[in-house]
C-alpha atoms as a PDB file:
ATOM      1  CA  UNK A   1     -25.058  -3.660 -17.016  1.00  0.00           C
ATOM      2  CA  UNK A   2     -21.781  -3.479 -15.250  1.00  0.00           C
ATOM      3  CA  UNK A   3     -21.640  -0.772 -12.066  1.00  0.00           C
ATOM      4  CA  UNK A   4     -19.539   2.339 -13.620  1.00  0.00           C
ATOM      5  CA  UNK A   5     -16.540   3.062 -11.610  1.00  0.00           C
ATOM      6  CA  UNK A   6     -15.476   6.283  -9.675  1.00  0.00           C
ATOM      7  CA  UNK A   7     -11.994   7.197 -10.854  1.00  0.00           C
ATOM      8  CA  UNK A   8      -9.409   5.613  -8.796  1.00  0.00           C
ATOM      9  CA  UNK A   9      -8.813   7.377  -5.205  1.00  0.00           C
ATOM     10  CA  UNK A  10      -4.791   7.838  -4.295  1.00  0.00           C
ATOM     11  CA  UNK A  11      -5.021   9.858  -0.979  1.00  0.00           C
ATOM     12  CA  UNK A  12      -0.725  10.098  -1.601  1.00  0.00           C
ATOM     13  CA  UNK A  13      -1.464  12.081  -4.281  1.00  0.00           C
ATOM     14  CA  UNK A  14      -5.001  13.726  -2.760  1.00  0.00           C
ATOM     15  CA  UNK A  15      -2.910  14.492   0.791  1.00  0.00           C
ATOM     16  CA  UNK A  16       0.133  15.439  -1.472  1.00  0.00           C
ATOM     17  CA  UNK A  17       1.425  18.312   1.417  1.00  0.00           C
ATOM     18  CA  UNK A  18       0.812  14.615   3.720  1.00  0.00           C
ATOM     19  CA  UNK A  19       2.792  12.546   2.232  1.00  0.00           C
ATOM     20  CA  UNK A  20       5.474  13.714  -0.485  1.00  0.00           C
ATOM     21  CA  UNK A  21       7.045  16.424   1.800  1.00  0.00           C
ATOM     22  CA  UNK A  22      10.814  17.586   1.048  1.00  0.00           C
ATOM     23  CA  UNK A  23      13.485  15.698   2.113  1.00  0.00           C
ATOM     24  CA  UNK A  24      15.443  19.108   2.507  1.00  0.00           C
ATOM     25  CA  UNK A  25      13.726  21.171   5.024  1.00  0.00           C
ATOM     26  CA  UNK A  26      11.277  20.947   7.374  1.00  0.00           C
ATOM     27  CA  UNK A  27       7.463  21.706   6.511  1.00  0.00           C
ATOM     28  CA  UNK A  28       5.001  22.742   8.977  1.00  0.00           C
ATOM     29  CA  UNK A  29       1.743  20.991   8.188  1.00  0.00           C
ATOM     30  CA  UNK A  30      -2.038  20.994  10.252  1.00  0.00           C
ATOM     31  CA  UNK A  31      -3.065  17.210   9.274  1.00  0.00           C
ATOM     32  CA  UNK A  32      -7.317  16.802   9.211  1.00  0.00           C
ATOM     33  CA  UNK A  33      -8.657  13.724  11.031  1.00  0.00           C
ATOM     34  CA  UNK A  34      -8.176  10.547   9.029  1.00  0.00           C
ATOM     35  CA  UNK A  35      -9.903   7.239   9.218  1.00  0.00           C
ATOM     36  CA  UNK A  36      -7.214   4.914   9.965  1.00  0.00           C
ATOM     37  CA  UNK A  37      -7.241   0.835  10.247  1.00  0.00           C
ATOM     38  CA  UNK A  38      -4.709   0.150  13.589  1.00  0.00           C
ATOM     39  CA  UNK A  39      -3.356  -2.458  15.675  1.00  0.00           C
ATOM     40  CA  UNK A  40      -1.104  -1.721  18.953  1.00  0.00           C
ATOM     41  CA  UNK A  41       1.540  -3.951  20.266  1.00  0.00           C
ATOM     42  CA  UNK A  42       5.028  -3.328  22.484  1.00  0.00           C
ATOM     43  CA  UNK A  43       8.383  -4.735  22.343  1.00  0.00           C
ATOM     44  CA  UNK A  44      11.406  -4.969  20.138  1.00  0.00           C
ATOM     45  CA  UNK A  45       9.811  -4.702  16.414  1.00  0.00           C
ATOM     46  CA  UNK A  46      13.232  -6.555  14.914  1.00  0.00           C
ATOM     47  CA  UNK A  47      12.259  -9.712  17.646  1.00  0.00           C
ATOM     48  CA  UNK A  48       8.936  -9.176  18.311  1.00  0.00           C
ATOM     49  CA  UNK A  49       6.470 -11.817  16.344  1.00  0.00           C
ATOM     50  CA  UNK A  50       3.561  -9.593  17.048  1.00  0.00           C
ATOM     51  CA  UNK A  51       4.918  -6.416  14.953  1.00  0.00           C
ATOM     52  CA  UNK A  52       5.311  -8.836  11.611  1.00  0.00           C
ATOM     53  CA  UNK A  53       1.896 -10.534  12.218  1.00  0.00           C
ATOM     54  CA  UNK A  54      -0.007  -7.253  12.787  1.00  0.00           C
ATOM     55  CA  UNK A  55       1.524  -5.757   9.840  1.00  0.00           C
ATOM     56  CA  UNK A  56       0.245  -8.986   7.715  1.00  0.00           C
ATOM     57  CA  UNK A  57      -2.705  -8.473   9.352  1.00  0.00           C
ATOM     58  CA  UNK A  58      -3.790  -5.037   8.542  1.00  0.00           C
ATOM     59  CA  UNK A  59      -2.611  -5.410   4.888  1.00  0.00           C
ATOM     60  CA  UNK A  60      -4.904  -8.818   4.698  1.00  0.00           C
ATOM     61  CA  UNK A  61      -7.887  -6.476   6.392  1.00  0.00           C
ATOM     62  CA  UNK A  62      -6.694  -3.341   3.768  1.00  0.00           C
ATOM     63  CA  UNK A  63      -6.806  -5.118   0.627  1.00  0.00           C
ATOM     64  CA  UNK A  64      -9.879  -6.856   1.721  1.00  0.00           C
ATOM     65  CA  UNK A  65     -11.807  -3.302   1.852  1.00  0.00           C
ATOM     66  CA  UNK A  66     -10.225  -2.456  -1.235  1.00  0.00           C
ATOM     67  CA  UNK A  67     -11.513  -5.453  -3.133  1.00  0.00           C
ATOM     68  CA  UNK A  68     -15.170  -4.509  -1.625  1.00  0.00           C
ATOM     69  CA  UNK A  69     -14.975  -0.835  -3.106  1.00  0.00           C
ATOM     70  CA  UNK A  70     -13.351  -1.491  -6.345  1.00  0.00           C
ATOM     71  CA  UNK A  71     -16.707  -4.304  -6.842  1.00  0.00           C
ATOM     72  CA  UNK A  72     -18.832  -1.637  -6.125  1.00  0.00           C
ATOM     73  CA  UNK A  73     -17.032   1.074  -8.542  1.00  0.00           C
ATOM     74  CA  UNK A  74     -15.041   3.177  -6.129  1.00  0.00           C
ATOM     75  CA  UNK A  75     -11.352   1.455  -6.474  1.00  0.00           C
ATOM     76  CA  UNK A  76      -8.825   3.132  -4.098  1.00  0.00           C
ATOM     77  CA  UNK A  77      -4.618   2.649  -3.747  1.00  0.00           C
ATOM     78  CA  UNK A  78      -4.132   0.697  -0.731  1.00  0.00           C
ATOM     79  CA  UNK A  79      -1.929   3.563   1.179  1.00  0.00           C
ATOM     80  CA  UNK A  80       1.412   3.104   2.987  1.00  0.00           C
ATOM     81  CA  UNK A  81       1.993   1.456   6.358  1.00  0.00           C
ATOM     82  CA  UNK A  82       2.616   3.896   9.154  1.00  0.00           C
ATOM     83  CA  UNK A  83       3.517   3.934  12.942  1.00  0.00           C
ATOM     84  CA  UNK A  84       2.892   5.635  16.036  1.00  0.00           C
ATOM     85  CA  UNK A  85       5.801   5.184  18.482  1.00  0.00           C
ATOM     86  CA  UNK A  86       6.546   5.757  22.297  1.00  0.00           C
ATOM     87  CA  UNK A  87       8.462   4.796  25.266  1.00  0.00           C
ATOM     88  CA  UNK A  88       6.226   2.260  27.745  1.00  0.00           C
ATOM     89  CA  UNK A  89       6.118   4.059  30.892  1.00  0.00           C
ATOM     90  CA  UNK A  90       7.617   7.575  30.189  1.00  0.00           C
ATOM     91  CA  UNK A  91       6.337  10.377  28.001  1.00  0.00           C
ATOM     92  CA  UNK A  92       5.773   9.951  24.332  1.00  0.00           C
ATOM     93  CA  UNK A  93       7.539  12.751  23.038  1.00  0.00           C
ATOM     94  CA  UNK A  94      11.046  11.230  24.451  1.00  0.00           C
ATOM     95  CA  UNK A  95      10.964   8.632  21.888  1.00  0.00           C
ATOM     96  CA  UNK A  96      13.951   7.524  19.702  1.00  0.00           C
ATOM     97  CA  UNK A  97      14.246   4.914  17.500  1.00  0.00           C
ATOM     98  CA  UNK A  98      17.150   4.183  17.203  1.00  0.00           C
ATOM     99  CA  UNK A  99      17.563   3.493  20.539  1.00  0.00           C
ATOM    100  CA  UNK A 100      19.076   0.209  21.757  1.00  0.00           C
ATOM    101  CA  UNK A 101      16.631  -0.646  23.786  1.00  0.00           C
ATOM    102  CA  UNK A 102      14.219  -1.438  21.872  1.00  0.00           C
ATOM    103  CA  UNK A 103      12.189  -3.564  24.483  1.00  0.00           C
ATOM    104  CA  UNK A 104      10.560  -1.029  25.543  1.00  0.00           C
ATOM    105  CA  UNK A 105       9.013   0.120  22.674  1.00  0.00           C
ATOM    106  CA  UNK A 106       5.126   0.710  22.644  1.00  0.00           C
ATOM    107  CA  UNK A 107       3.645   0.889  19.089  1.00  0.00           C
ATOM    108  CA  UNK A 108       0.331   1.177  17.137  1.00  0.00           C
ATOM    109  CA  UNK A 109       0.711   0.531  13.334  1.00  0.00           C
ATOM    110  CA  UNK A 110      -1.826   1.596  10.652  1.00  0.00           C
ATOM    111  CA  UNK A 111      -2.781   2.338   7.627  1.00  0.00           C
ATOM    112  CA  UNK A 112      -5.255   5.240   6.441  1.00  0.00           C
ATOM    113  CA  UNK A 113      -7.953   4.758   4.873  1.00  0.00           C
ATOM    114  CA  UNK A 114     -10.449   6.559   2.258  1.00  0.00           C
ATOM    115  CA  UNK A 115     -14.035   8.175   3.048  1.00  0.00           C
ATOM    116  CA  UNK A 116     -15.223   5.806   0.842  1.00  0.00           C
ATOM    117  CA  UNK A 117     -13.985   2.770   2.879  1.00  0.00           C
ATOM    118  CA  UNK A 118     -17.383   2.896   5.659  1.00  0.00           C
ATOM    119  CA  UNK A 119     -17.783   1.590   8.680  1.00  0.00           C
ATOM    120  CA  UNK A 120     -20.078  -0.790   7.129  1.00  0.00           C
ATOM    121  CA  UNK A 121     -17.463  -2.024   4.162  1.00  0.00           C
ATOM    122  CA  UNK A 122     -14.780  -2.694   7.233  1.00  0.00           C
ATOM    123  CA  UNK A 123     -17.293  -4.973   8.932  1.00  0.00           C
ATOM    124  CA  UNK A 124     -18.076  -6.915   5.670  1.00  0.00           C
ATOM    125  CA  UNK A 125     -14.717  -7.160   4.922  1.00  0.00           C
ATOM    126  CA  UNK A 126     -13.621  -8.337   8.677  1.00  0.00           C
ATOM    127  CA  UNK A 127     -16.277 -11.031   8.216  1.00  0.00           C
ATOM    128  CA  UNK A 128     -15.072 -12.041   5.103  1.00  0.00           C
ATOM    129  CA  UNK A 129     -11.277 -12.418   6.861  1.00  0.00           C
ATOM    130  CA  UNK A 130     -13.302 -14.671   9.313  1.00  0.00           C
ATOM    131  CA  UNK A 131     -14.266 -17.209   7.240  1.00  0.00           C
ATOM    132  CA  UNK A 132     -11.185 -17.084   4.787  1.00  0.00           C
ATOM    133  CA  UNK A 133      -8.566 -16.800   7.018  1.00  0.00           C
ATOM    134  CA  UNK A 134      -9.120 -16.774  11.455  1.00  0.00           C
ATOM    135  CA  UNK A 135      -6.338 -15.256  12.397  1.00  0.00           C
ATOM    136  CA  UNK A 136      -6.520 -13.978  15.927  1.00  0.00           C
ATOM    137  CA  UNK A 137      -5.026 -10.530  15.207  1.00  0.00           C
ATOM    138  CA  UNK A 138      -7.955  -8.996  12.933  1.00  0.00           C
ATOM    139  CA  UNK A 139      -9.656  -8.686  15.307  1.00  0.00           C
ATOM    140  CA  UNK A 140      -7.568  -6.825  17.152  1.00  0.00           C
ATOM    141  CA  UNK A 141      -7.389  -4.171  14.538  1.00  0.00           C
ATOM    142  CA  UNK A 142      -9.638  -1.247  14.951  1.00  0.00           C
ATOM    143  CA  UNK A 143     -10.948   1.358  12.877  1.00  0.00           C
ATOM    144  CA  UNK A 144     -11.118   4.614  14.151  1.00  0.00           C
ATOM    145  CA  UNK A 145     -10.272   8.689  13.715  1.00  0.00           C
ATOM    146  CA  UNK A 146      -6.755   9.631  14.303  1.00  0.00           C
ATOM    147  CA  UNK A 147      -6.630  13.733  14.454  1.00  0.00           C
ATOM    148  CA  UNK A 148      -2.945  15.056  14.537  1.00  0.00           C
ATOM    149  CA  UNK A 149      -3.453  18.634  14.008  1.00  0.00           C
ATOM    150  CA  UNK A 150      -0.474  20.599  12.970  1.00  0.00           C
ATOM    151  CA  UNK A 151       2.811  19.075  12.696  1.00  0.00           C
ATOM    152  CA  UNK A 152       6.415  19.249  11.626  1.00  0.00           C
ATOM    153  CA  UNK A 153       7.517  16.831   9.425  1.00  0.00           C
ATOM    154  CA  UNK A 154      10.323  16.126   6.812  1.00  0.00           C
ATOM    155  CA  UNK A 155      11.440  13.331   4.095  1.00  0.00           C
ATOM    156  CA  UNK A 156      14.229  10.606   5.987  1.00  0.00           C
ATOM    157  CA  UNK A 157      15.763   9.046   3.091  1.00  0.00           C
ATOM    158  CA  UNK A 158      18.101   6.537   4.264  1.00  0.00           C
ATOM    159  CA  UNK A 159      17.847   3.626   6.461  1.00  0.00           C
ATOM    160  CA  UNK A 160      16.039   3.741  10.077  1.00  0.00           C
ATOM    161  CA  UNK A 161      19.333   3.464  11.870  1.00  0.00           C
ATOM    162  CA  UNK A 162      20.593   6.954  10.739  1.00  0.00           C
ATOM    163  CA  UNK A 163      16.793   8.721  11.380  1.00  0.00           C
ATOM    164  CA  UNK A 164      18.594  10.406  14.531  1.00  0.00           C
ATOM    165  CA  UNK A 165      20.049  13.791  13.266  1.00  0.00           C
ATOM    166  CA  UNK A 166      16.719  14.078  11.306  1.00  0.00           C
ATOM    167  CA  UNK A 167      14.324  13.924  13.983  1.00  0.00           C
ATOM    168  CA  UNK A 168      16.564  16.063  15.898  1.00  0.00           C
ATOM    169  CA  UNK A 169      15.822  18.718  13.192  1.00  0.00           C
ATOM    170  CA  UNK A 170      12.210  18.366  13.956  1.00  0.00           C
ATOM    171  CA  UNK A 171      12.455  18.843  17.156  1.00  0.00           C
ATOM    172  CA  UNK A 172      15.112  21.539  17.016  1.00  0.00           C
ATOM    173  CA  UNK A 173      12.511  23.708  15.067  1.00  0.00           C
ATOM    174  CA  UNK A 174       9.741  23.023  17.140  1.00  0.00           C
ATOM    175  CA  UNK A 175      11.587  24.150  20.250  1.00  0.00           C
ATOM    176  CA  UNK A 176      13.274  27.577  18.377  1.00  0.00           C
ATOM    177  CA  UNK A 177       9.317  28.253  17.119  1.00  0.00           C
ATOM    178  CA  UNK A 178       8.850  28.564  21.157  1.00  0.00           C
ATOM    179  CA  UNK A 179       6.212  25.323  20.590  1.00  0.00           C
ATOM    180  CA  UNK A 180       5.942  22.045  22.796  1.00  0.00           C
ATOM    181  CA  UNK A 181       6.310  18.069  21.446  1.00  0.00           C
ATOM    182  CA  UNK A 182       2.790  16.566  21.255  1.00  0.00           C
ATOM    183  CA  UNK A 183       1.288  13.080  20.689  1.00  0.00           C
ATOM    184  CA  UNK A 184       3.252  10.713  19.267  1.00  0.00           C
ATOM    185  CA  UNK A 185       6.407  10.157  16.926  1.00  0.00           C
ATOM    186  CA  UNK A 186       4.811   9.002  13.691  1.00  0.00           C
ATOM    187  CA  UNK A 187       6.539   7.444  10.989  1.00  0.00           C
ATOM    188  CA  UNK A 188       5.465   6.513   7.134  1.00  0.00           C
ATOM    189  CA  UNK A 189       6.869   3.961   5.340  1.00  0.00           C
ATOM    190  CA  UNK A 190       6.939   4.991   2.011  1.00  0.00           C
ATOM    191  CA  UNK A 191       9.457   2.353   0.469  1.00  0.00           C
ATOM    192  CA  UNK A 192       9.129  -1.281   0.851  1.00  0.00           C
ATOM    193  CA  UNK A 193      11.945  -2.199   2.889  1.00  0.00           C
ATOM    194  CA  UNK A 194      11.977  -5.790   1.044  1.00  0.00           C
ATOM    195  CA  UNK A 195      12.588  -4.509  -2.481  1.00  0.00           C
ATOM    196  CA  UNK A 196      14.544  -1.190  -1.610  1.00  0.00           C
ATOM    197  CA  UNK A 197      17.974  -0.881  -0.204  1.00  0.00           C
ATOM    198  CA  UNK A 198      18.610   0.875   3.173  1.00  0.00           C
ATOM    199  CA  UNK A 199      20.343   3.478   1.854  1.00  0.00           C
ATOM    200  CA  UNK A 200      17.582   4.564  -1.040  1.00  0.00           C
ATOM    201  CA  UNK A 201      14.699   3.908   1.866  1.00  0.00           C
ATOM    202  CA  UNK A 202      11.990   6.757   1.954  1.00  0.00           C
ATOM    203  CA  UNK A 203      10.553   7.113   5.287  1.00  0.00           C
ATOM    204  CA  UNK A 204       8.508  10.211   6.301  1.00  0.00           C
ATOM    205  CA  UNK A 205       8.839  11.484   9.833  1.00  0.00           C
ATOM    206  CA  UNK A 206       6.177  13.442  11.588  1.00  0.00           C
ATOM    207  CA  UNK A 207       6.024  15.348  15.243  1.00  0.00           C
ATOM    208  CA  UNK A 208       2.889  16.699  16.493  1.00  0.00           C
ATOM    209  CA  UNK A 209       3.646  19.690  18.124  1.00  0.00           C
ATOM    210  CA  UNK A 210       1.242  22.583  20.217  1.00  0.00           C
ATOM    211  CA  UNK A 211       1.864  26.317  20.089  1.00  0.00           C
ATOM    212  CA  UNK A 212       1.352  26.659  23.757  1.00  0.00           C
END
């Protein structure tokens, strides 16, 4: 008798106030802790070989955990890639992407992950990455809680180069809300930059923020 699967899990769609927010005002959101798979690495993302390999990575480690629930009948969507991003050496909240100096970046890319996807299921499935495929950077990914809390965040459709003015808007109503910038920029990629064009690209841009 075959194991009887759970329907499939899409957290997009279970998180929908998460992650399909308007592209034409700003929505205030308070974001619950969420498990999250996530590497960190610095530098220039467009030169840096570390940013392509640890995104490989954590989609190799992802799909991996995926393939363990779905055998044991809870199947889940493998969710978008997302970033936190910062300055080295100065305060987070200062950051801006499309800066041209990018060297300076510090980063920490992820990707969430269900209640269903254990502690237990992300071990089994790093040991199965062992023996398949050594790469170095699994096992620098970690799995841990990532809490947010409440947060202003909006839909950047375009490509990252123009993500200025919009971020500005964030931050424009966090400061005439008489809040403060907290934690870190956070982006989510929700197009594939490979099969979309730049000027189509959805990318969802989130500030923490603290009332006092």
């Amino acid at each position: 008798m075959t194991k009887q699967e759970t329907p499939n899990l899409d957290m997009k769609k279970q998180l929908k106030d998460l992650y399909q927010p308007s592209s034409k005002h700003v929505s205030v959101v308070n974001v619950p802790p969420l498990s999250y798979l996530m590497i960190d690495g610095e530098g220039n993302p467009n030169t840096t070989p570390r940013y392509y390999e640890a995104i490989q990575a954590l989609y190799q480690l992802a799909y991996h955990i995926r393939a363990i629930c779905k055998a044991g009948g809870n199947p889940f969507t493998v969710m978008p890639l997302e970033g936190l991003w910062w300055f080295n050496g100065e305060a987070n909240t200062t950051f801006d992407l499309t800066t041209e100096d990018k060297d300076r970046f510090g980063w920490t890319m992820m990707i969430v992950m269900p209640d269903r996807a254990t502690q237990e299921i992300v071990s089994q499935a790093r040991d199965n990455l062992r023996k398949k495929d050594p790469a170095p950077l699994h096992e620098d990914i970690r799995f841990e809680t990532y809490h947010e809390e409440e947060a202003v965040q909006i839909m950047h459709i375009g490509p990252y180069a123009t993500e200025g003015p919009t971020v500005r808007r964030l931050h424009d109503c966090i400061d005439e809300n008489g809040w403060h910038l907290s934690k870190k920029h956070h982006e989510i990629y929700i197009s594939d930059a490979r099969r979309v064009t730049p000027e189509k690209m959805k990318t969802i841009i989130r500030q923490p923020f603290a009332r006092h």
